[in-house]
Protein backbone atom coordinates (compact mmCIF):
# COMPACT_ATOMS: atom_id res chain seq x y z
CA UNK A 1 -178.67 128.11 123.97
CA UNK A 2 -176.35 130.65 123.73
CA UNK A 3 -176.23 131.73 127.46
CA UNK A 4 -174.97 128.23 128.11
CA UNK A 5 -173.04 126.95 125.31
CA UNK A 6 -170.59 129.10 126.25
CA UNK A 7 -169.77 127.87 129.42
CA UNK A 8 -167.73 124.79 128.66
CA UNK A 9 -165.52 126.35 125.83
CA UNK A 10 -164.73 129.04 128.70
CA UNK A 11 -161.09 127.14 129.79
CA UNK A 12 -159.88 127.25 125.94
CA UNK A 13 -160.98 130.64 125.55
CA UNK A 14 -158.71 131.79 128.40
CA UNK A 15 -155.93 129.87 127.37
CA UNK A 16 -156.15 130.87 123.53
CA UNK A 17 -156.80 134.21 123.80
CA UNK A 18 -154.74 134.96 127.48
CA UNK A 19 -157.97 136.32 129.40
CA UNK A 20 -157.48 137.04 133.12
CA UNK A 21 -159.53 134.62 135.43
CA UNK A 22 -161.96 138.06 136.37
CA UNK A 23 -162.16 139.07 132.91
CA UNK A 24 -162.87 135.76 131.71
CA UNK A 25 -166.19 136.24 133.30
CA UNK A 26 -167.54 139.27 130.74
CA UNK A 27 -167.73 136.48 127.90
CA UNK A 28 -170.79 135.27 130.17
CA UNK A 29 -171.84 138.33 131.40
CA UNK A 30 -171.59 140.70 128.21
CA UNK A 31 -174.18 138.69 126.70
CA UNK A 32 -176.51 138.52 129.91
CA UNK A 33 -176.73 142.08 130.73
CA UNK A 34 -176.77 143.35 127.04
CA UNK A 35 -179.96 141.06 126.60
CA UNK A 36 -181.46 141.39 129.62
CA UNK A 37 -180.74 145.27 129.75
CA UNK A 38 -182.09 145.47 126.21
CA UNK A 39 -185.01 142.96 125.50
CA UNK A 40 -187.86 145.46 126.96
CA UNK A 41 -186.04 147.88 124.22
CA UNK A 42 -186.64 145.07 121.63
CA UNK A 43 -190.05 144.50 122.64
CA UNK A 44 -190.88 147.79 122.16
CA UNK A 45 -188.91 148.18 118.76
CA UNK A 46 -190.88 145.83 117.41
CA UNK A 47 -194.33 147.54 118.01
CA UNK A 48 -192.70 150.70 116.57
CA UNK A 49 -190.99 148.99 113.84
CA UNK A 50 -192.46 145.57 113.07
CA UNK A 51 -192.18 142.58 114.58
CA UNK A 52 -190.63 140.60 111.12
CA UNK A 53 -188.43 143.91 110.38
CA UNK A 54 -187.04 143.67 114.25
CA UNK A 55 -186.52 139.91 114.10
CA UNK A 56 -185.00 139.95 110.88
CA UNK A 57 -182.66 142.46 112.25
CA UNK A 58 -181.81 140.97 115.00
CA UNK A 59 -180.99 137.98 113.75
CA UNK A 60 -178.91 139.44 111.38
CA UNK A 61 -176.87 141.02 113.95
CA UNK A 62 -176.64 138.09 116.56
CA UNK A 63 -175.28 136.34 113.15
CA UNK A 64 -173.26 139.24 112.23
CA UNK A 65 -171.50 138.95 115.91
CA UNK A 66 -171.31 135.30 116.62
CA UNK A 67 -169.04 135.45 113.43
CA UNK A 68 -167.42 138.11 114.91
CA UNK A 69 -167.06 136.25 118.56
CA UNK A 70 -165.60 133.08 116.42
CA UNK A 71 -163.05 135.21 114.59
CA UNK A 72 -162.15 136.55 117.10
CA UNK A 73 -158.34 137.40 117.59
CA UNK A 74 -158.32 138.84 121.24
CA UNK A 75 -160.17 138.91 124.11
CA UNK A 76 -161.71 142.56 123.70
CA UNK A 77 -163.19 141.51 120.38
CA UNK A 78 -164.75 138.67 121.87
CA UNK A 79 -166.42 140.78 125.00
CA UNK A 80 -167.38 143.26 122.19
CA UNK A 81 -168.95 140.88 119.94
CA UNK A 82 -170.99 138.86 122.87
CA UNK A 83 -172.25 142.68 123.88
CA UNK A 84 -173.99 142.89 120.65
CA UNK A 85 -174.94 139.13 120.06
CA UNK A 86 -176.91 140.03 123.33
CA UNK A 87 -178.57 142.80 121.80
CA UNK A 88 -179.53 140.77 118.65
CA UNK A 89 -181.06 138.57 120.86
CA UNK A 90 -182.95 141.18 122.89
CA UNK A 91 -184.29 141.94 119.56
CA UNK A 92 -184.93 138.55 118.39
CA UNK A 93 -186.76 137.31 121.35
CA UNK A 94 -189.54 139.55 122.00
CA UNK A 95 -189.93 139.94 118.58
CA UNK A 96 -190.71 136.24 117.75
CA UNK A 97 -192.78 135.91 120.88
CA UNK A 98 -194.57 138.51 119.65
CA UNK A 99 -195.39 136.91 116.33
CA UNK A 100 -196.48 133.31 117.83
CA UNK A 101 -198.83 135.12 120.01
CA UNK A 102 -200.27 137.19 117.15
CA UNK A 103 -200.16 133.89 114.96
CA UNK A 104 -202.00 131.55 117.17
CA UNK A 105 -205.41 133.23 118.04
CA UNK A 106 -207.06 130.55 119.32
CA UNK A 107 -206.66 129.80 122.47
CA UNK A 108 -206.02 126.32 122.34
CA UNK A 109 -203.82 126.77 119.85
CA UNK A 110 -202.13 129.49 121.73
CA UNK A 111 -201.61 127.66 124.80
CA UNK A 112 -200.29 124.69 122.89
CA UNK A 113 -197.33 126.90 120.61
CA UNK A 114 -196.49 128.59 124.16
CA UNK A 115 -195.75 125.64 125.57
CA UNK A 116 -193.46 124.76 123.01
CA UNK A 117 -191.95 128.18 122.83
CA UNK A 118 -191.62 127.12 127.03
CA UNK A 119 -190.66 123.68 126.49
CA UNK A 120 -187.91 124.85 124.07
CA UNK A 121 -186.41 127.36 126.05
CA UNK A 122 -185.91 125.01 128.93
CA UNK A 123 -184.18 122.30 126.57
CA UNK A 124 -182.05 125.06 125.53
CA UNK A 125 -179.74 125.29 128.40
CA UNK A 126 -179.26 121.66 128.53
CA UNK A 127 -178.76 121.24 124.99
CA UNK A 128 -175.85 124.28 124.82
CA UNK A 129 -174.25 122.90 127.83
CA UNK A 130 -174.43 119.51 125.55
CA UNK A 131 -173.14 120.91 122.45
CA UNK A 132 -170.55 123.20 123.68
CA UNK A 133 -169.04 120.24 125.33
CA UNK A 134 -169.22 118.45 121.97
CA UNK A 135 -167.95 121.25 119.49
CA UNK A 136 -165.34 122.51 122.24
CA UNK A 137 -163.89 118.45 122.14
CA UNK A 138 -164.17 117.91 118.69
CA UNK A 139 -163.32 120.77 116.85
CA UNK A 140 -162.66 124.44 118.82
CA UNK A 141 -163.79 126.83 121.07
CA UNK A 142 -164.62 129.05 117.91
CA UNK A 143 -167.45 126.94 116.85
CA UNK A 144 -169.78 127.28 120.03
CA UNK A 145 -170.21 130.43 117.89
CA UNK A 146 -169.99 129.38 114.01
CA UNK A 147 -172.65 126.80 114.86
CA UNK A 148 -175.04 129.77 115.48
CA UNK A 149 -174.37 130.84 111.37
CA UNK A 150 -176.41 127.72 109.63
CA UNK A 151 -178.98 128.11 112.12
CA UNK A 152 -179.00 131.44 111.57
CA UNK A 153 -179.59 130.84 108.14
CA UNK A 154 -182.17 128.19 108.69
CA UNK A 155 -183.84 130.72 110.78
CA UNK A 156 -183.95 133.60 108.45
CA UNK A 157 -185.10 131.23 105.33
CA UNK A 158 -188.05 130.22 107.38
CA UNK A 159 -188.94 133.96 108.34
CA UNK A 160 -189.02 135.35 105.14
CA UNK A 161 -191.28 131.78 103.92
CA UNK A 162 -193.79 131.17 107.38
CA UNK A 163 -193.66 134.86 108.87
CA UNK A 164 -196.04 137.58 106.85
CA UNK A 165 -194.67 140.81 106.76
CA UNK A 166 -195.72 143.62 108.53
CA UNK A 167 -195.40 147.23 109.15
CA UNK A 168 -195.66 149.00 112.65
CA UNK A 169 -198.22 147.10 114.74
């Protein structure tokens, strides 16, 4: 969702925080490369570390830096703060993948969470589109990024309650 809610809120963002057309572009594109330079990092962090440790932490910071991105007073703080929202999610991702394919053994079971997990991912970039639209219109540009903070939190209750902890796998 993230990748995309973004997108619609783009226009205030340049007005309210007086980005350049070109430099508007690195609120996108911060996020993109730092996750998709950094998720086979993640991945890998979280056979070293622990796949609940890494998602825990990574969630923490993508919550810790959509904050930031919302508070944001300028437009390098913004850039800055989408850099590491993309590395929390680097770290998130692979980490939670890895869990639901540990979780579900069976393979009917497997194939049926992975489809979700699929089937999610491809709502997701409809659905930010959606929202941004809605939260850009109705309240600010800021909260394409607070909305990410309750879910956040939703997200981290259910860890610590469905997700058994674990050391290095």
């Amino acid at each position: 969702v993230d990748a995309s809610i973004v997108n619609v809120a783009l226009p205030s963002i340049r007005s309210d925080l007086g980005f350049t057309v070109q430099n508007l572009q690195w609120v996108l594109s911060g996020y993109l490369l730092t996750y998709g330079g950094l998720i086979l990092l993640g991945g890998r962090a979280s056979d070293l570390f622990g796949r609940r440790r890494i998602l825990v932490s990574g969630t923490v910071l993508f919550l810790a830096s959509s904050a930031s991105a919302g508070l944001a007073g300028n437009s390098d703080l913004l850039v800055g703060s989408r850099l590491i929202q993309g590395a929390g999610a680097a770290m998130m991702v692979p980490a939670a993948l890895s869990i639901l394919t540990t979780t579900f053994t069976q393979p009917a079971e497997r194939q049926k969470a992975l489809g979700a997990w699929g089937a999610i991912a491809g709502l997701a970039s409809s659905v930010g589109v959606l929202l941004g639209g809605v939260l850009s219109d109705l309240l600010d540009w800021r909260w394409v990024f607070f909305v990410n903070l309750p879910v956040g939190a939703l997200i981290l209750v259910a860890i610590y309650r469905l997700v058994p902890a674990d050391g290095p796998a």
